[in-house]
Protein backbone atom coordinates (compact mmCIF):
# COMPACT_ATOMS: atom_id res chain seq x y z
CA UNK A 1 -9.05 11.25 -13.47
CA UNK A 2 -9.53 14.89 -13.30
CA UNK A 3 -8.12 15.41 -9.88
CA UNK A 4 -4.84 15.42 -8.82
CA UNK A 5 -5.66 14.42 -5.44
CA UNK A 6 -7.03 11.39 -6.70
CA UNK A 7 -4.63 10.40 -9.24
CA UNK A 8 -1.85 10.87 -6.52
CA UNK A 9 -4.11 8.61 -3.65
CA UNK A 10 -4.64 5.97 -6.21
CA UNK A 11 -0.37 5.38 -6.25
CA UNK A 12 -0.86 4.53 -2.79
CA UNK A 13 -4.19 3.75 -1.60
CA UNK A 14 -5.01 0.63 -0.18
CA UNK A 15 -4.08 -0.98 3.29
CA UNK A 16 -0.42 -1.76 2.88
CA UNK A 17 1.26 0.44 0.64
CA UNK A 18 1.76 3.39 2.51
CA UNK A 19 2.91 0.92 5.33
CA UNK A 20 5.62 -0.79 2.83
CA UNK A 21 6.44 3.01 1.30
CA UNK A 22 7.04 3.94 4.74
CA UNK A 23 8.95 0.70 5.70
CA UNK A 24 11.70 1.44 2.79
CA UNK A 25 11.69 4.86 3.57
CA UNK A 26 13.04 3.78 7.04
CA UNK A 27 15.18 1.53 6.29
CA UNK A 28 16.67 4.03 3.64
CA UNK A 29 18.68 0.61 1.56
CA UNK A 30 17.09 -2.66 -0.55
CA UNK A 31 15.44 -5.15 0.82
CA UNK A 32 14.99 -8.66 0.71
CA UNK A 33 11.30 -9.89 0.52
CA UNK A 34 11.69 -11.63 4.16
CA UNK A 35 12.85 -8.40 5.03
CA UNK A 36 9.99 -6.57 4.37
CA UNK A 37 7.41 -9.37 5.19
CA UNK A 38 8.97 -9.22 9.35
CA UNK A 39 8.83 -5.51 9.61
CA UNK A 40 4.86 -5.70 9.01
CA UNK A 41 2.96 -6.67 11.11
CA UNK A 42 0.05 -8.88 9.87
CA UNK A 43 0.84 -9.00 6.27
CA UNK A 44 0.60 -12.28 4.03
CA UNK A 45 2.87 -12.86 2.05
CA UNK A 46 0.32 -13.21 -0.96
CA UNK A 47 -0.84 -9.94 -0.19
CA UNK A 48 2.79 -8.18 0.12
CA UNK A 49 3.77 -10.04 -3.24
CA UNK A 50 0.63 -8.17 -4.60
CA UNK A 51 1.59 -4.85 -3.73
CA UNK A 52 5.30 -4.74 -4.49
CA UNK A 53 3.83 -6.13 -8.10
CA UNK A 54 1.39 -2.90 -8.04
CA UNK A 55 4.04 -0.81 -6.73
CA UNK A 56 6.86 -1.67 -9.35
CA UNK A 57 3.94 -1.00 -11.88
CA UNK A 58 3.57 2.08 -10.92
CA UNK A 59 6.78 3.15 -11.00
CA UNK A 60 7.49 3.58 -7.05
CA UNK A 61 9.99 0.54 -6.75
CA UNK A 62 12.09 -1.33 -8.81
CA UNK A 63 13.06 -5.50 -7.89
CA UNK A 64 16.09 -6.12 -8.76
CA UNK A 65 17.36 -10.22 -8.84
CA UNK A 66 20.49 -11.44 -8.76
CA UNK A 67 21.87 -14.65 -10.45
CA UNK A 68 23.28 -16.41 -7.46
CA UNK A 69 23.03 -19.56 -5.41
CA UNK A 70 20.08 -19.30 -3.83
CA UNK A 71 18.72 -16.70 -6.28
CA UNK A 72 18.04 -13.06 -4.28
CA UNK A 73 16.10 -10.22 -5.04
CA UNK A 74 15.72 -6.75 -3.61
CA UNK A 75 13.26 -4.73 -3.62
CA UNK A 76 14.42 -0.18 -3.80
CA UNK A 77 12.30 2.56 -3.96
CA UNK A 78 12.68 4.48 -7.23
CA UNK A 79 13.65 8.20 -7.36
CA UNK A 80 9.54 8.46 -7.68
CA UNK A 81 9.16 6.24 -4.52
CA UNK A 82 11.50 8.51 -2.77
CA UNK A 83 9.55 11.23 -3.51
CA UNK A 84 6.42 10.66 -1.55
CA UNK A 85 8.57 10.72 1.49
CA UNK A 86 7.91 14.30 2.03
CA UNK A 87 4.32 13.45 1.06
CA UNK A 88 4.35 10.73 3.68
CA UNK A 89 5.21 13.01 6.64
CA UNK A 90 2.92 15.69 6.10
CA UNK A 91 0.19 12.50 5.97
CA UNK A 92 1.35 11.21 9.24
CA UNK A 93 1.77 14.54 11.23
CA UNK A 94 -1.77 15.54 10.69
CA UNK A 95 -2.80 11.96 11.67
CA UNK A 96 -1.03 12.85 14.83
CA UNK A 97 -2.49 15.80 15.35
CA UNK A 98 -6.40 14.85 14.30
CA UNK A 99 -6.40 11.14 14.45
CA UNK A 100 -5.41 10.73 17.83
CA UNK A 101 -7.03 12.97 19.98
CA UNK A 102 -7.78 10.94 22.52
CA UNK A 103 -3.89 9.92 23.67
CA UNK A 104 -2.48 10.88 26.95
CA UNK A 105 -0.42 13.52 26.86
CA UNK A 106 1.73 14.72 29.58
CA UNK A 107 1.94 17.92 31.00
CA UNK A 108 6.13 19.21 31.20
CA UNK A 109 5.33 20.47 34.54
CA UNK A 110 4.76 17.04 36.52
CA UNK A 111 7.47 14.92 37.69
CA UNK A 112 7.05 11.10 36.72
């Protein structure tokens, strides 16, 4: 790849890993698969088990298991998973301000 751009987009291109990034972010601790499977909306659990598999490739989050009874494994965001959370919010604030042009917005003058 001779962009950056590029190289950086293909970390996290794709439906559902800027969704899952985002969901860790938030959640700022491990989590369990379940976990992350409730807080997204519409995701199979084929699909998520794909991603984190991408994602711990790629350096961006590391599953850790546990020898217990019933086994468990979490799922953390490296210190280079981390780091796109800066990247993240500069993504979503421009797809606030270009994306959705069309929302309602509220003038502070009127009473509601």
């Amino acid at each position: 790849m001779n962009c950056a751009v590029d190289a950086a987009m293909s970390v996290i291109e794709g439906k559902w890993k800027a969704v899952i990034l985002c969901r860790m972010l938030m959640e700022g601790r491990p989590l369990r698969f379940k976990e992350l499977a409730a807080g997204i909306d519409g995701i199979s659990a084929r699909i998520l088990t794909k991603q984190l598999k991408e994602m711990e490739q790629n350096d961006l989050i590391v599953r850790m298991e546990y020898a217990e009874m019933p086994p468990r494994v979490e799922y953390a965001l490296t210190e280079r998973g981390r780091s796109l959370g800066p990247v993240l919010k500069v993504i979503a604030e421009w797809g606030m301000e270009n994306m959705f042009l069309n929302r309602v917005k509220f003038d502070d003058s009127i009473e509601l």
